[in-house]
PDB file of N, CA and C in Angstrom:
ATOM      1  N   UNK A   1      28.571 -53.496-104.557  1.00  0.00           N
ATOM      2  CA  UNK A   1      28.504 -52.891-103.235  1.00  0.00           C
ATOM      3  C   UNK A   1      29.171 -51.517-103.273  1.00  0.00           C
ATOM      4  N   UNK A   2      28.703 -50.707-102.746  1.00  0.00           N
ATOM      5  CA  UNK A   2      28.934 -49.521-102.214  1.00  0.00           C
ATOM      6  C   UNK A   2      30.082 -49.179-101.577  1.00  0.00           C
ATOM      7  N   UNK A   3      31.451 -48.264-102.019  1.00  0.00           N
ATOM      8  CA  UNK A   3      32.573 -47.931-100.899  1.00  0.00           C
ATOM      9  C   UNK A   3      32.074 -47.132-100.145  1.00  0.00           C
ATOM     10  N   UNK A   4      33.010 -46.701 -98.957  1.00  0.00           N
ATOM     11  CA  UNK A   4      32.777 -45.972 -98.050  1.00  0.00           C
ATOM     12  C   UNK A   4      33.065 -44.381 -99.174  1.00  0.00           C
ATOM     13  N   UNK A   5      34.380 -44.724 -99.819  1.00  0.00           N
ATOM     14  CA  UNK A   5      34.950 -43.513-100.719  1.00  0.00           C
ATOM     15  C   UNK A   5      33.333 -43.229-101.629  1.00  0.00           C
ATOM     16  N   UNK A   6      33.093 -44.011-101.889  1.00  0.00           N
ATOM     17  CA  UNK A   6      31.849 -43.550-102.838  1.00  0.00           C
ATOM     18  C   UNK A   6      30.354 -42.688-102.304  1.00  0.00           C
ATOM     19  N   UNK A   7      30.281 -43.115-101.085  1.00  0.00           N
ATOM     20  CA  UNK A   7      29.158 -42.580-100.159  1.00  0.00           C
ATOM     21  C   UNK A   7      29.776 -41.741 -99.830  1.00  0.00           C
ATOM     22  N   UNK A   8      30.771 -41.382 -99.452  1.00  0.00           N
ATOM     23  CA  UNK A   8      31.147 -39.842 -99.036  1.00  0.00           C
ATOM     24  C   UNK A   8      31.078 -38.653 -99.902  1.00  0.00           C
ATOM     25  N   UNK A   9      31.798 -39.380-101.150  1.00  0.00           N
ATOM     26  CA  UNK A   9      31.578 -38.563-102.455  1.00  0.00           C
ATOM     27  C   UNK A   9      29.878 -38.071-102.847  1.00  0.00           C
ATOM     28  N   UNK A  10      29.298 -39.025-102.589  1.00  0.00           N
ATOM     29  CA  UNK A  10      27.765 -38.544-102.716  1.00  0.00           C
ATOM     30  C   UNK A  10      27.298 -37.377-101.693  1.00  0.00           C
ATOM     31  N   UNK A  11      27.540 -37.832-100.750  1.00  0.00           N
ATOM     32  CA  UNK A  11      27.380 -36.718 -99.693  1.00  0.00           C
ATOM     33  C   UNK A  11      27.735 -35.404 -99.634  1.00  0.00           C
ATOM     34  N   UNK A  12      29.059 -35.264 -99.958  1.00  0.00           N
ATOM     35  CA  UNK A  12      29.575 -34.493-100.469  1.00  0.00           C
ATOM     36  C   UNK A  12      29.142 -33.259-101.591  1.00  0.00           C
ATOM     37  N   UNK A  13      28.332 -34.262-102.799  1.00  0.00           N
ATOM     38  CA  UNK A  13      27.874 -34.101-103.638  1.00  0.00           C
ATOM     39  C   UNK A  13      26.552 -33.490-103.491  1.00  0.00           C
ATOM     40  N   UNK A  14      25.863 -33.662-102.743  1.00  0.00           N
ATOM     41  CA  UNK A  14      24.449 -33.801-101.957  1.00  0.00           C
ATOM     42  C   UNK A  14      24.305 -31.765-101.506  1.00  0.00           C
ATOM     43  N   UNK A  15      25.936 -32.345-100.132  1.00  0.00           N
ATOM     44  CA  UNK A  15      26.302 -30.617 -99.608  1.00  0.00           C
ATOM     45  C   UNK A  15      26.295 -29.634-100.580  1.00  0.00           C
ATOM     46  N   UNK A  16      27.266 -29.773-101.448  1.00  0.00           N
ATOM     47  CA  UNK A  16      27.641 -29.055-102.558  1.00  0.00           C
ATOM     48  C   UNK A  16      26.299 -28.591-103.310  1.00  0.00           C
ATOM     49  N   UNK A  17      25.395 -29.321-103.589  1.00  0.00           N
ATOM     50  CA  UNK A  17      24.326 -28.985-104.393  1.00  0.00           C
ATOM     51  C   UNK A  17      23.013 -27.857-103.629  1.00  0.00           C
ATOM     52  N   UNK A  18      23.216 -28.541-101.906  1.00  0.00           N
ATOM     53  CA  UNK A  18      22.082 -27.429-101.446  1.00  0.00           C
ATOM     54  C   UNK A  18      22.630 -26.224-101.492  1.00  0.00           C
ATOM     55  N   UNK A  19      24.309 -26.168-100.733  1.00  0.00           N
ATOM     56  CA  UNK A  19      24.909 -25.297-100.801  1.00  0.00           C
ATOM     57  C   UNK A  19      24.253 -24.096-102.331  1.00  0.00           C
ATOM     58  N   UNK A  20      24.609 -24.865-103.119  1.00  0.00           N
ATOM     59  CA  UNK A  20      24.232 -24.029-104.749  1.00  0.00           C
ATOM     60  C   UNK A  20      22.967 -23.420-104.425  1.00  0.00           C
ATOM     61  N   UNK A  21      22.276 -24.050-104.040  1.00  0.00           N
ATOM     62  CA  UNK A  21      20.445 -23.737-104.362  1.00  0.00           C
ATOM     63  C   UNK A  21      20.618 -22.778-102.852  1.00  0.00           C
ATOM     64  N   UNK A  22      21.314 -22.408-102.350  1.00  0.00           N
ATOM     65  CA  UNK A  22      20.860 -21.099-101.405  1.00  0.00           C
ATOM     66  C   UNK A  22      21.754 -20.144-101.837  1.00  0.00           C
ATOM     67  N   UNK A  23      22.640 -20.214-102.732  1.00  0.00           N
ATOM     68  CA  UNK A  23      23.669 -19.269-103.280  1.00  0.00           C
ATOM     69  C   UNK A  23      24.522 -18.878-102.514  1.00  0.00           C
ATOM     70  N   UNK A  24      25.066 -20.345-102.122  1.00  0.00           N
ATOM     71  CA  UNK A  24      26.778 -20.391-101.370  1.00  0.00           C
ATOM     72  C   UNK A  24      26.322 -19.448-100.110  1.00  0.00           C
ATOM     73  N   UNK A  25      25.162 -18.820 -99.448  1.00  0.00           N
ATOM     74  CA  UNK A  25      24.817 -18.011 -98.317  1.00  0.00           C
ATOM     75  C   UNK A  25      24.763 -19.285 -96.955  1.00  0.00           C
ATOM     76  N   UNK A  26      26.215 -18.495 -96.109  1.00  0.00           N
ATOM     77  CA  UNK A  26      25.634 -19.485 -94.776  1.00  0.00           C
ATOM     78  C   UNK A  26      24.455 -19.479 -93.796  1.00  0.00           C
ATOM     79  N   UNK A  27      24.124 -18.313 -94.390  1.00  0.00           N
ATOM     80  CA  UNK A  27      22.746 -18.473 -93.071  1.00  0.00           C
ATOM     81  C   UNK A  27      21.653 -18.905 -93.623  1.00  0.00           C
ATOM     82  N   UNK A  28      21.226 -19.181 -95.043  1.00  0.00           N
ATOM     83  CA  UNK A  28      20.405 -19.683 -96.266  1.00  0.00           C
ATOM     84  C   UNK A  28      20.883 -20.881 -96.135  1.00  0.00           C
ATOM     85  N   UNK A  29      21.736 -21.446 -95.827  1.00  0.00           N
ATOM     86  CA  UNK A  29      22.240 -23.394 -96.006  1.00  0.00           C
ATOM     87  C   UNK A  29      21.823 -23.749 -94.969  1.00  0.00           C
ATOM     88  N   UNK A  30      22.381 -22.813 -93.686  1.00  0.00           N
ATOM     89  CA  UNK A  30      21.768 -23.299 -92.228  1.00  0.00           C
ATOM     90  C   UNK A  30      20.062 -23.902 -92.193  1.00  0.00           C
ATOM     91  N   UNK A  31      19.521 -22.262 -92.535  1.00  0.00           N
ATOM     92  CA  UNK A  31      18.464 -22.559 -92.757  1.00  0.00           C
ATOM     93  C   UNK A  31      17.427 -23.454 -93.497  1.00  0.00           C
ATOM     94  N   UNK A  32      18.101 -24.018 -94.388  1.00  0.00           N
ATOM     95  CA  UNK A  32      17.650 -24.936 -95.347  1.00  0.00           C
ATOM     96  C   UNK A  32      17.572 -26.857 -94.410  1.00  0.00           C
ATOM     97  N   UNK A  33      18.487 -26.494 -94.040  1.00  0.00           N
ATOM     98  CA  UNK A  33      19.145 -27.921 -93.040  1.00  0.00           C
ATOM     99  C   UNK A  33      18.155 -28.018 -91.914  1.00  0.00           C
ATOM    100  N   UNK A  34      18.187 -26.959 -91.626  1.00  0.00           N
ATOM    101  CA  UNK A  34      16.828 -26.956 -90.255  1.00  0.00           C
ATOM    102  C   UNK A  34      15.535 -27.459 -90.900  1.00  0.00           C
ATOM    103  N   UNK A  35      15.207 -26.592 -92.099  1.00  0.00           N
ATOM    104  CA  UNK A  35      13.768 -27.020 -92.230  1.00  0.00           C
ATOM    105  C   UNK A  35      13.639 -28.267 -93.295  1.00  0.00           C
ATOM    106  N   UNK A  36      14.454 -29.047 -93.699  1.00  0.00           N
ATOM    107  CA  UNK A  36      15.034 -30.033 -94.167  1.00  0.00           C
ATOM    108  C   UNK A  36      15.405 -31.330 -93.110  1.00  0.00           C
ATOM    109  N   UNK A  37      15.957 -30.831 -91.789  1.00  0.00           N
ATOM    110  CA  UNK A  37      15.472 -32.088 -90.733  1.00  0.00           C
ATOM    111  C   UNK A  37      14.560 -31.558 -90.085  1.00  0.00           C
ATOM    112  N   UNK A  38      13.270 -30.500 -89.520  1.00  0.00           N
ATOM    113  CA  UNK A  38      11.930 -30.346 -89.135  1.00  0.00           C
ATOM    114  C   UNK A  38      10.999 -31.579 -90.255  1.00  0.00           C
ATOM    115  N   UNK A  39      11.674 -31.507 -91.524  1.00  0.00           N
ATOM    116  CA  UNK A  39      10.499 -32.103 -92.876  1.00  0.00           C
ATOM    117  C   UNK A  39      10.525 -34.127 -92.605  1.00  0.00           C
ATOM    118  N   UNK A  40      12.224 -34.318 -92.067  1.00  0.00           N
ATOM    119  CA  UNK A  40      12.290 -35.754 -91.724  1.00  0.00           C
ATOM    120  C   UNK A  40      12.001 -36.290 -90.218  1.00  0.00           C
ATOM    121  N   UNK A  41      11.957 -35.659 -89.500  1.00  0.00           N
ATOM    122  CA  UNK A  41      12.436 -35.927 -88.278  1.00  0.00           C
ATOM    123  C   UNK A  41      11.580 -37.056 -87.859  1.00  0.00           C
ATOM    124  N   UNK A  42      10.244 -37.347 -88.233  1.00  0.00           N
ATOM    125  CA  UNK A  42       9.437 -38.810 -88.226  1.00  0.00           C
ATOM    126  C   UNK A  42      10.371 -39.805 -88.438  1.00  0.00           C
ATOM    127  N   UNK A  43      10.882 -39.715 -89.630  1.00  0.00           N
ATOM    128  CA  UNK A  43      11.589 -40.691 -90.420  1.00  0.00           C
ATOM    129  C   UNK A  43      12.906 -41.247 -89.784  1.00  0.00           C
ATOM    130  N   UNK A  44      13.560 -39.972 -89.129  1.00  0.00           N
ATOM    131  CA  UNK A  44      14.637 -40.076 -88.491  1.00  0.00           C
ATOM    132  C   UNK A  44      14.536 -41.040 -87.029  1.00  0.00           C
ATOM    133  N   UNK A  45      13.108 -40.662 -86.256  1.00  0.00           N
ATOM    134  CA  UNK A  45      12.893 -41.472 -84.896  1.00  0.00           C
ATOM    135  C   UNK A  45      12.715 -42.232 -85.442  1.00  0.00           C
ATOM    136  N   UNK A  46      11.888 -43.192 -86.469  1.00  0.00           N
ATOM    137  CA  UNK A  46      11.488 -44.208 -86.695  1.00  0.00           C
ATOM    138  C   UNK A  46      12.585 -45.273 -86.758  1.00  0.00           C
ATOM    139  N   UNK A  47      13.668 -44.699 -87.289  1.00  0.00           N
ATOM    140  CA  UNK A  47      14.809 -44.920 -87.541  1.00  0.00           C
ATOM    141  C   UNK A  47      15.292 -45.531 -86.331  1.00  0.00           C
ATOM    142  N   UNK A  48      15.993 -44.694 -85.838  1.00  0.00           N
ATOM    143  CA  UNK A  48      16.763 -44.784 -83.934  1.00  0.00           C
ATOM    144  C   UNK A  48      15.523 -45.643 -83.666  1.00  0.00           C
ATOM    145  N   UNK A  49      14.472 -45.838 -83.203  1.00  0.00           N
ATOM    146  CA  UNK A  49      13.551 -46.951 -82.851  1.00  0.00           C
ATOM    147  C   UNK A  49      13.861 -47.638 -83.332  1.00  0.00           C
ATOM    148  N   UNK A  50      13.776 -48.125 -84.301  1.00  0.00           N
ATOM    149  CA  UNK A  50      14.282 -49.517 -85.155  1.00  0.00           C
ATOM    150  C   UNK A  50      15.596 -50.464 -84.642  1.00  0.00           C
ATOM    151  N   UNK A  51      16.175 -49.531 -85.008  1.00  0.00           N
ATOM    152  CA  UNK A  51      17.960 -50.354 -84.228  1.00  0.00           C
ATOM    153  C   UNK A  51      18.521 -49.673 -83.006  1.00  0.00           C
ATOM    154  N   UNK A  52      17.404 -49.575 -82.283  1.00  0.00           N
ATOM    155  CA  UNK A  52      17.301 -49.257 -80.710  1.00  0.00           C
ATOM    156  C   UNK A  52      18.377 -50.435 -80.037  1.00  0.00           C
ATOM    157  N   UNK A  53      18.930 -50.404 -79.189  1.00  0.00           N
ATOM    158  CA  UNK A  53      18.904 -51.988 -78.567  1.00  0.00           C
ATOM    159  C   UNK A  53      19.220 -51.443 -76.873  1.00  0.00           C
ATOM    160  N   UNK A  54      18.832 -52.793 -76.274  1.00  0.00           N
ATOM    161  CA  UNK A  54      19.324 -52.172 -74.855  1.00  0.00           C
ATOM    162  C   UNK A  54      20.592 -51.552 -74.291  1.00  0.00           C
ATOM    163  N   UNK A  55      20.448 -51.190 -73.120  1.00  0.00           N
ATOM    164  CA  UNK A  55      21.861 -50.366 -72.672  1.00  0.00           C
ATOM    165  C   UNK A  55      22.615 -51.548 -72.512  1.00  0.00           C
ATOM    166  N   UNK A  56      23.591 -51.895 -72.768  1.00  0.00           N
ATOM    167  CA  UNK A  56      24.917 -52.684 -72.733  1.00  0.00           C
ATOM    168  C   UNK A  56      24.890 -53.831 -73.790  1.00  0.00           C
ATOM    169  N   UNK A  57      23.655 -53.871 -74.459  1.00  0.00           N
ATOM    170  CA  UNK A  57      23.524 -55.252 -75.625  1.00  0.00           C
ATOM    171  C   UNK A  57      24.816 -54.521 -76.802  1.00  0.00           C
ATOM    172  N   UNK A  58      24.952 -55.518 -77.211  1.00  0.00           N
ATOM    173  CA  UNK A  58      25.929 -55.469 -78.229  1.00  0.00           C
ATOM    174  C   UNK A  58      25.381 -55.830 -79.219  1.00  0.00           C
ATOM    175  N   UNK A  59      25.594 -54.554 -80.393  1.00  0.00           N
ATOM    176  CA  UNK A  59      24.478 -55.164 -82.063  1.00  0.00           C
ATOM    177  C   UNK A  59      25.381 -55.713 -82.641  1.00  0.00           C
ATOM    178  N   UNK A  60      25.474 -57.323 -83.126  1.00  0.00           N
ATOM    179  CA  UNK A  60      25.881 -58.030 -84.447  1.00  0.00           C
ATOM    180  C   UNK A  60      26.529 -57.208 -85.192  1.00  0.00           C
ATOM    181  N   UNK A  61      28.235 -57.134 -85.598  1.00  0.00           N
ATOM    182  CA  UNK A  61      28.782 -56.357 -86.415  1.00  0.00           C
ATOM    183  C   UNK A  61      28.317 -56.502 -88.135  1.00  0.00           C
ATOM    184  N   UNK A  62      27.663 -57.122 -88.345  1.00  0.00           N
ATOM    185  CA  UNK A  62      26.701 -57.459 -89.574  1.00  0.00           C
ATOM    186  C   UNK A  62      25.397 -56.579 -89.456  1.00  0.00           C
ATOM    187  N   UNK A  63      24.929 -56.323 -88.538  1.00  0.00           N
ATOM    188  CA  UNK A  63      23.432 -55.288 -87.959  1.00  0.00           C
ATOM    189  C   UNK A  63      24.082 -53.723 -87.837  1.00  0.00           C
ATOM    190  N   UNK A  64      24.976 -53.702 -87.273  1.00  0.00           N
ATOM    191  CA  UNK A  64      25.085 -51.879 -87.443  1.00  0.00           C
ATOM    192  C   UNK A  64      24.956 -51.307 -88.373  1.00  0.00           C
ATOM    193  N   UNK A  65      23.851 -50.187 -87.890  1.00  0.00           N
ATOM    194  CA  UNK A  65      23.502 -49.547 -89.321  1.00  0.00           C
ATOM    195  C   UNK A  65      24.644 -48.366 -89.377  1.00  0.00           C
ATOM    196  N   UNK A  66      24.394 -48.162 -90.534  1.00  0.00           N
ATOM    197  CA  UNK A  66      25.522 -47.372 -91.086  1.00  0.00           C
ATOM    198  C   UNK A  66      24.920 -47.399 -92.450  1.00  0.00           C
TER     199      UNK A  66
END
């Protein structure tokens, strides 16, 4: 199983790397991120739909996604 320390480190890892591929430029990373969630954003609603639940239901601490 997966730590939390370990998924962060990936993430991390993830930043660090687009970061590289626009050449450490903040308005080149910005930009990359935008058209990088424009490319998921299906994927992303499909998502939030999925583990939707009603207003006041409570999700199973075993079901939260994360």
């Amino acid at each position: 199983m997966t730590t939390t320390e370990e998924v962060i480190q990936e993430i991390r890892e993830s930043r660090c790397r687009m970061s590289a591929e626009c050449g450490h430029d903040a308005r080149r990373y910005i930009e990359h991120l935008k058209r990088y969630n424009e490319r998921y954003a299906a994927e992303v609603e499909r998502y939030r739909r999925l583990h939707q639940t009603e207003p006041g239901q409570r999700v199973p601490r075993a079901q939260v996604p994360c």
